[in-house]
Protein backbone atom coordinates (compact mmCIF):
# COMPACT_ATOMS: atom_id res chain seq x y z
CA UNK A 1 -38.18 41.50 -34.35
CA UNK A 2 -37.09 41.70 -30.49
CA UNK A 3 -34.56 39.54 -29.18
CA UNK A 4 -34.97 37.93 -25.73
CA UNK A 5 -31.07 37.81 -24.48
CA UNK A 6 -29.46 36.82 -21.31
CA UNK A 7 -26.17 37.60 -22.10
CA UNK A 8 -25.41 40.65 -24.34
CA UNK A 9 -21.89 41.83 -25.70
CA UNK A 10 -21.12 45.65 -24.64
CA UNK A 11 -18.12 46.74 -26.70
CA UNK A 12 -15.98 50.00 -25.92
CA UNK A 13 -12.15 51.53 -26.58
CA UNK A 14 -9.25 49.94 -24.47
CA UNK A 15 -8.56 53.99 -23.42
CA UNK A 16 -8.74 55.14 -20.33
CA UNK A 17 -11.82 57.27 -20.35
CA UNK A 18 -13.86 54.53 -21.55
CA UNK A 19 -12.08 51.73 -19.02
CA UNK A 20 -13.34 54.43 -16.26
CA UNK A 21 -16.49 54.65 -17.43
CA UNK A 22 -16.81 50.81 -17.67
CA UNK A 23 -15.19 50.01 -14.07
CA UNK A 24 -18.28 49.11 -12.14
CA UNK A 25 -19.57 46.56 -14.68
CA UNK A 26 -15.86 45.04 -14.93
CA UNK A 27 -15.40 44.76 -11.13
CA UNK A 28 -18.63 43.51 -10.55
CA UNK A 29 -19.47 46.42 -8.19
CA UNK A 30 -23.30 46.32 -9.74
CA UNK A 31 -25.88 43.62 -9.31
CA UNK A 32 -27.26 43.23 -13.21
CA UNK A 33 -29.66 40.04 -12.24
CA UNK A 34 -29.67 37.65 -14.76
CA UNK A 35 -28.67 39.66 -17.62
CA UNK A 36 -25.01 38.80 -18.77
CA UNK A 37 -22.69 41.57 -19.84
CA UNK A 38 -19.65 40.34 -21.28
CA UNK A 39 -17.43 43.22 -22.65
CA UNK A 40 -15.03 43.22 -25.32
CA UNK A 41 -12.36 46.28 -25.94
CA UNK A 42 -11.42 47.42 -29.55
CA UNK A 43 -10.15 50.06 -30.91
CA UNK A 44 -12.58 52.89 -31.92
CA UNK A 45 -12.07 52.63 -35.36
CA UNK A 46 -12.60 49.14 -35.02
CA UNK A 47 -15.61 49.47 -33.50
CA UNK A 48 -16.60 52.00 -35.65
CA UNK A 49 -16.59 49.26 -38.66
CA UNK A 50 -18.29 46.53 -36.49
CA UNK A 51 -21.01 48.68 -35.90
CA UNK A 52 -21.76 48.89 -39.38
CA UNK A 53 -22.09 45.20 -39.53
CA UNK A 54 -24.47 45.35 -36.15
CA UNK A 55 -21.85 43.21 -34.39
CA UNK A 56 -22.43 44.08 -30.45
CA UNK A 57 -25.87 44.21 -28.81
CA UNK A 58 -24.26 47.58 -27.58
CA UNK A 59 -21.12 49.48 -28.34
CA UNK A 60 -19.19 52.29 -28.19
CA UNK A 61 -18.87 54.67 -31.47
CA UNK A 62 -18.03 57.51 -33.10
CA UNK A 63 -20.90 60.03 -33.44
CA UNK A 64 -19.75 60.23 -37.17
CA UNK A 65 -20.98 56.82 -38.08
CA UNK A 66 -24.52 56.84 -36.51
CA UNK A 67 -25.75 58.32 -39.66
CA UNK A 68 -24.81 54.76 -41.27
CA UNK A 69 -26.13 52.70 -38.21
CA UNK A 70 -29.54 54.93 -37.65
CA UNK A 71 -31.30 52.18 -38.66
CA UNK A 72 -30.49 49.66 -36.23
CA UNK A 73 -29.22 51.41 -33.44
CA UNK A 74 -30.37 54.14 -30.72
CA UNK A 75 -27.69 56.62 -29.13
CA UNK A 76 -27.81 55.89 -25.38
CA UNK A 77 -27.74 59.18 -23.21
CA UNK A 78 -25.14 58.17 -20.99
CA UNK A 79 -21.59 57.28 -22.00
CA UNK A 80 -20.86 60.24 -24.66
CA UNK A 81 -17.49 61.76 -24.94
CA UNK A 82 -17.95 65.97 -25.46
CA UNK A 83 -15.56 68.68 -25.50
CA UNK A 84 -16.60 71.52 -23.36
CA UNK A 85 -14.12 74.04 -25.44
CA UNK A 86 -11.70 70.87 -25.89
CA UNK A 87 -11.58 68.43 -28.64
CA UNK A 88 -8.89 66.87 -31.29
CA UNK A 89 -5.68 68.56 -31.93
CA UNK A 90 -4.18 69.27 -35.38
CA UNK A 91 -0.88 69.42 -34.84
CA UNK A 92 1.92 70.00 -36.94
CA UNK A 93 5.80 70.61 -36.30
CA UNK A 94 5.56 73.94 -38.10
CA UNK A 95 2.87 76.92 -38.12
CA UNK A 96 0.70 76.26 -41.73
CA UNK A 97 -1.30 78.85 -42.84
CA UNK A 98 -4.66 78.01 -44.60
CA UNK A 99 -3.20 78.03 -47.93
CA UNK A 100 -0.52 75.44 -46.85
CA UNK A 101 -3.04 73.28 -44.54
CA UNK A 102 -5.13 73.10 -47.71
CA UNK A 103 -2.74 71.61 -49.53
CA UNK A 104 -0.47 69.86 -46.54
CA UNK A 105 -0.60 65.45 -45.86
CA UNK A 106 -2.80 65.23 -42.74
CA UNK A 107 -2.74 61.76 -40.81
CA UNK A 108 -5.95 61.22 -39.19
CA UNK A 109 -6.69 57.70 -36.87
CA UNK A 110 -9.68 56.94 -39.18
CA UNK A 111 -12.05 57.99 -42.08
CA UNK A 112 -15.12 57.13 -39.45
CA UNK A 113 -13.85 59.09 -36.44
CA UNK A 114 -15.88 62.21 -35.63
CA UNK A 115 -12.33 64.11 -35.61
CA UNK A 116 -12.13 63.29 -39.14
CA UNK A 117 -16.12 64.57 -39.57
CA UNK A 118 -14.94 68.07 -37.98
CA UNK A 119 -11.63 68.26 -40.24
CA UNK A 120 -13.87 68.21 -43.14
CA UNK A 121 -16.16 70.77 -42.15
CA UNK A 122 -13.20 73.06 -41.37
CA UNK A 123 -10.69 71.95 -44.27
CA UNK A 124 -13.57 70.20 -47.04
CA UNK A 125 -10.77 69.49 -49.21
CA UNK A 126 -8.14 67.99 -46.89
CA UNK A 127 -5.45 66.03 -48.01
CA UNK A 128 -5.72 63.12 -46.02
CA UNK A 129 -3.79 59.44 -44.76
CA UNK A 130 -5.01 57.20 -42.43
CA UNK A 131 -2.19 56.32 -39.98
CA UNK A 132 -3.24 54.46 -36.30
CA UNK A 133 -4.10 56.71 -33.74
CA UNK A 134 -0.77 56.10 -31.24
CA UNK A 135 1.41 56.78 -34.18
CA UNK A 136 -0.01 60.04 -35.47
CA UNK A 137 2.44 61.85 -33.29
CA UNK A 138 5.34 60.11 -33.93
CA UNK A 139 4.36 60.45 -38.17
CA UNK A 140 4.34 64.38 -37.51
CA UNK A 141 7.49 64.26 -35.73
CA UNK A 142 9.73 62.17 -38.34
CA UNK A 143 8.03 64.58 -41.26
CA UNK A 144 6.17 61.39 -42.62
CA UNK A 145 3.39 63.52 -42.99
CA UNK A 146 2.97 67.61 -42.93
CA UNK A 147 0.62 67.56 -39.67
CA UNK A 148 -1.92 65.26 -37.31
CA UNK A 149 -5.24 65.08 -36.21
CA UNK A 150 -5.01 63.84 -32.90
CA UNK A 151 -7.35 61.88 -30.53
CA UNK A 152 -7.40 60.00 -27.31
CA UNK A 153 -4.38 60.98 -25.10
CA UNK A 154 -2.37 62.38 -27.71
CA UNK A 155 -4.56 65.61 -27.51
CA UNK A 156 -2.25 66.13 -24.00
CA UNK A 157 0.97 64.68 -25.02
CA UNK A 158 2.09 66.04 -28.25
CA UNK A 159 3.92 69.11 -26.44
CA UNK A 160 6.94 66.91 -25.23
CA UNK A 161 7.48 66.21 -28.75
CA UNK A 162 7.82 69.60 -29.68
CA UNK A 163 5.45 69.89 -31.87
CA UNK A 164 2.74 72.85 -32.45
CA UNK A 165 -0.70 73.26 -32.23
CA UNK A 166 -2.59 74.29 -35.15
CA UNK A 167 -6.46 74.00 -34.05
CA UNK A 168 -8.24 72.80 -31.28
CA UNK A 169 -11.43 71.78 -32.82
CA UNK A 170 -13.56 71.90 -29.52
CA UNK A 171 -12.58 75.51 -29.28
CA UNK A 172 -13.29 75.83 -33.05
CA UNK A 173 -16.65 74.03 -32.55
CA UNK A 174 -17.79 76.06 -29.44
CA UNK A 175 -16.79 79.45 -31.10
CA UNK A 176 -19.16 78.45 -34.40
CA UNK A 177 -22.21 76.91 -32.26
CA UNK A 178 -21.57 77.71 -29.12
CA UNK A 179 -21.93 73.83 -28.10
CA UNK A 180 -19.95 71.20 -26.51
CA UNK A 181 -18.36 69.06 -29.47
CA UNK A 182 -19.76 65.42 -29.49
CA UNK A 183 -16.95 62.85 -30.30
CA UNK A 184 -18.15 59.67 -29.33
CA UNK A 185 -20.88 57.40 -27.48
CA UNK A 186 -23.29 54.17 -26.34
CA UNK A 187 -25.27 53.06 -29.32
CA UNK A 188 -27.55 49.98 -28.32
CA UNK A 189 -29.33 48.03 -30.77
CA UNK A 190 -32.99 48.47 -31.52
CA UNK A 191 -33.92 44.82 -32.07
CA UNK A 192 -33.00 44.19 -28.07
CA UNK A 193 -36.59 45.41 -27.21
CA UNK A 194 -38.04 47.97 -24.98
CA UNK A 195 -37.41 45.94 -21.40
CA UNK A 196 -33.59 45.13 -22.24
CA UNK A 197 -32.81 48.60 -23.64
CA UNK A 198 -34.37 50.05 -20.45
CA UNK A 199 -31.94 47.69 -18.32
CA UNK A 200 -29.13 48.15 -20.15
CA UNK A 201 -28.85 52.06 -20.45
CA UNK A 202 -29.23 52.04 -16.45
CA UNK A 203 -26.42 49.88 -16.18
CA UNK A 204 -24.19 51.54 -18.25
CA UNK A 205 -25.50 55.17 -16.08
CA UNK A 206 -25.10 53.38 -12.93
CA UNK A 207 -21.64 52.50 -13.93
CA UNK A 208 -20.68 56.00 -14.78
CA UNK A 209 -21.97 57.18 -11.62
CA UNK A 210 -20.00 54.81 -9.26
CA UNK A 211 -17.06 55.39 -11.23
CA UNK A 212 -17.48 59.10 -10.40
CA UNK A 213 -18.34 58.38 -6.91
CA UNK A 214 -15.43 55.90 -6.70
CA UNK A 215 -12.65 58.14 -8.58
CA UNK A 216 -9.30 56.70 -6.76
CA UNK A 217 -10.49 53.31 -7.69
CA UNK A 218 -11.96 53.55 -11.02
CA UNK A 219 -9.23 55.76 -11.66
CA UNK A 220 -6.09 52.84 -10.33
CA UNK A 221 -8.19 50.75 -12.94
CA UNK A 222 -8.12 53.27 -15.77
CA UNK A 223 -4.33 53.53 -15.56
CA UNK A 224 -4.55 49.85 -16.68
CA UNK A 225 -5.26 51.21 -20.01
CA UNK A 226 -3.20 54.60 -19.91
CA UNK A 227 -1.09 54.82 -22.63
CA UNK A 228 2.40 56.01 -20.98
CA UNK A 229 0.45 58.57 -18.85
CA UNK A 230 1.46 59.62 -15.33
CA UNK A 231 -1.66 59.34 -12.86
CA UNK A 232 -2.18 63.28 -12.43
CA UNK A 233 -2.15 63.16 -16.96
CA UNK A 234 -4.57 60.46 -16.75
CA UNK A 235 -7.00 62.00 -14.15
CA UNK A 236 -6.73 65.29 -16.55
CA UNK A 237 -7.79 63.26 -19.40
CA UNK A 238 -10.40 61.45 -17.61
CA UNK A 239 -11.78 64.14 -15.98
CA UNK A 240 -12.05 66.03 -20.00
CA UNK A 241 -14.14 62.95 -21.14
CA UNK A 242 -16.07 61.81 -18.15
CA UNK A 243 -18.50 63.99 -16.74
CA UNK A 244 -21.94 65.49 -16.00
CA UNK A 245 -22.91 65.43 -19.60
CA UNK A 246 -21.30 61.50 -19.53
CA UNK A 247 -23.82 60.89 -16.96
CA UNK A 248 -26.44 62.46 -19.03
CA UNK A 249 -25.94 64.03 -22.08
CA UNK A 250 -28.84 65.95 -21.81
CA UNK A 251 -30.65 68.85 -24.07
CA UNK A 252 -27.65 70.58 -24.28
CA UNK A 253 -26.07 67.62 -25.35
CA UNK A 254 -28.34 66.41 -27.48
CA UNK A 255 -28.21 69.65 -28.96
CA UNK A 256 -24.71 69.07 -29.96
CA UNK A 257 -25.14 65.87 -31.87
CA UNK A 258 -28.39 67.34 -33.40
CA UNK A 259 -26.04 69.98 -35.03
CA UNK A 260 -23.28 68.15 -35.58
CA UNK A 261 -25.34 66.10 -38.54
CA UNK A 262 -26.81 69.28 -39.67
CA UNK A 263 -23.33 70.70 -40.20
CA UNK A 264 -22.50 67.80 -41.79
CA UNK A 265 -25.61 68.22 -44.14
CA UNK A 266 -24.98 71.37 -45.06
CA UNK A 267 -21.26 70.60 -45.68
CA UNK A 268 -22.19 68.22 -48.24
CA UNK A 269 -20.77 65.26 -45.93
CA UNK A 270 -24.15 63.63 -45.48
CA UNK A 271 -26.55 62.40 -48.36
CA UNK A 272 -29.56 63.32 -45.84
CA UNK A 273 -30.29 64.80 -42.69
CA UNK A 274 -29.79 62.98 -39.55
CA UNK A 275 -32.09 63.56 -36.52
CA UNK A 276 -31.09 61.47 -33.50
CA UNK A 277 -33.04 59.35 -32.02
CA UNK A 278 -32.02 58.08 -28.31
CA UNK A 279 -33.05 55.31 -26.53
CA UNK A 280 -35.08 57.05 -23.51
């Protein structure tokens, strides 16, 4: 069945990266006719779980839990978070060797995060807690837990808490494939219909595009959501996360994601394989 909407709900993080990304559509800086966008910001892992229950017409995810939303969702090209050689940190406040990481406590910000996907394929038998993602850091630092998987800003901060870096699993990613490392993205529900999918996707690019063409601003507006960043951290991270293949993923891209699932297949962390299917 395709809905006929004229007011949709477009969910994504309260993180920087994604309030960038989202800036145009906020301010009102594009003309979307009589389509209504009203946006909600979650949490990723949050999101993560909605998406399972097909709760926004469009929202932000994890590329790890496509697989369970395949059915009712598309990716969108625009709007994807990849690593170009960067990714989530595991950190820890001492150097573990691969005998103690098998066996160490690893907080990770959620069992649906693609950071979490990428752990398993490098550690399958990881010992595993989920803590939230802003107190990961501070968990490794007390000796709550033996060592972190961090995401969102914390992949830049963890330094002034003197703790080490084990792997950086972009780097890890692009020495076995050779590929950026897909983290998150757009998916936008199927049952929307051909017309709205088509209108919505060039919003969200167009958005992305001003943003980049309006960095100062979209950046000011960012910093809303920075997490105890200075500006110059907060451009860094921004700049990591959004983009030429934000504006369009592309083959390369797609790529990425493509192999992502088959690694995951071949790990044993998927019941079947996953070929992506995006919306244009």
């Amino acid at each position: 069945m395709t809905l006929k909407l004229k007011e949709i709900s477009a969910a994504h993080s309260p993180d920087s990266d994604d309030a960038f990304m989202f800036y145009a559509l906020a301010q009102g800086k594009l003309d979307t006719g009589e389509l209504k966008i009203n946006r909600i910001a979650k949490d990723i892992q949050t999101l993560n779980q909605e998406a399972l229950k097909n709760t926004y017409e469009v929202t932000a995810i994890s590329f790890a839990v496509y697989p369970e939303i395949c059915r009712h969702y598309f990716l969108t090209s625009c709007g994807a978070s990849m690593g170009e050689n960067y990714g989530p940190v595991l950190i820890a406040n001492d150097k573990l060797d691969s005998a103690q990481l098998a066996s160490a406590r690893i907080a990770i910000p959620g069992r649906l995060t693609t950071a979490f996907l990428v752990l398993r394929l490098f550690q399958p038998n990881a010992n595993f807690v989920e803590v939230p993602f802003d107190q990961i850091i501070e968990a490794v630092a007390n000796r709550s837990v033996d060592a972190g998987l961090l995401i969102h800003e914390g992949q830049l901060t963890y330094a002034t808490q003197g703790l080490s870096k084990l792997v950086d699993f972009g780097e890890w990613w692009h020495k076995r494939t050779g590929l950026p490392l897909p983290l998150g993205g757009n998916a936008i529900r199927k049952d929307l219909g051909r017309q709205t999918i088509e209108k919505v996707t060039k919003l969200l690019k167009e958005s992305i595009v001003y943003a980049l063409a309006h960095r100062q601003e979209a950046l000011r507006y960012a910093m809303t959501f920075a997490r105890d960043m200075s500006e110059d951290m907060a451009n860094r991270y921004v700049g990591m996360y959004v983009n030429e293949l934000t504006v369009d993923c592309g083959e390369r891209g797609r790529q990425a994601v493509k192999r992502l699932f088959d690694e995951a297949f071949s790990g044993g962390l998927l019941k079947e394989r996953i070929v992506p299917e995006f919306a244009d």
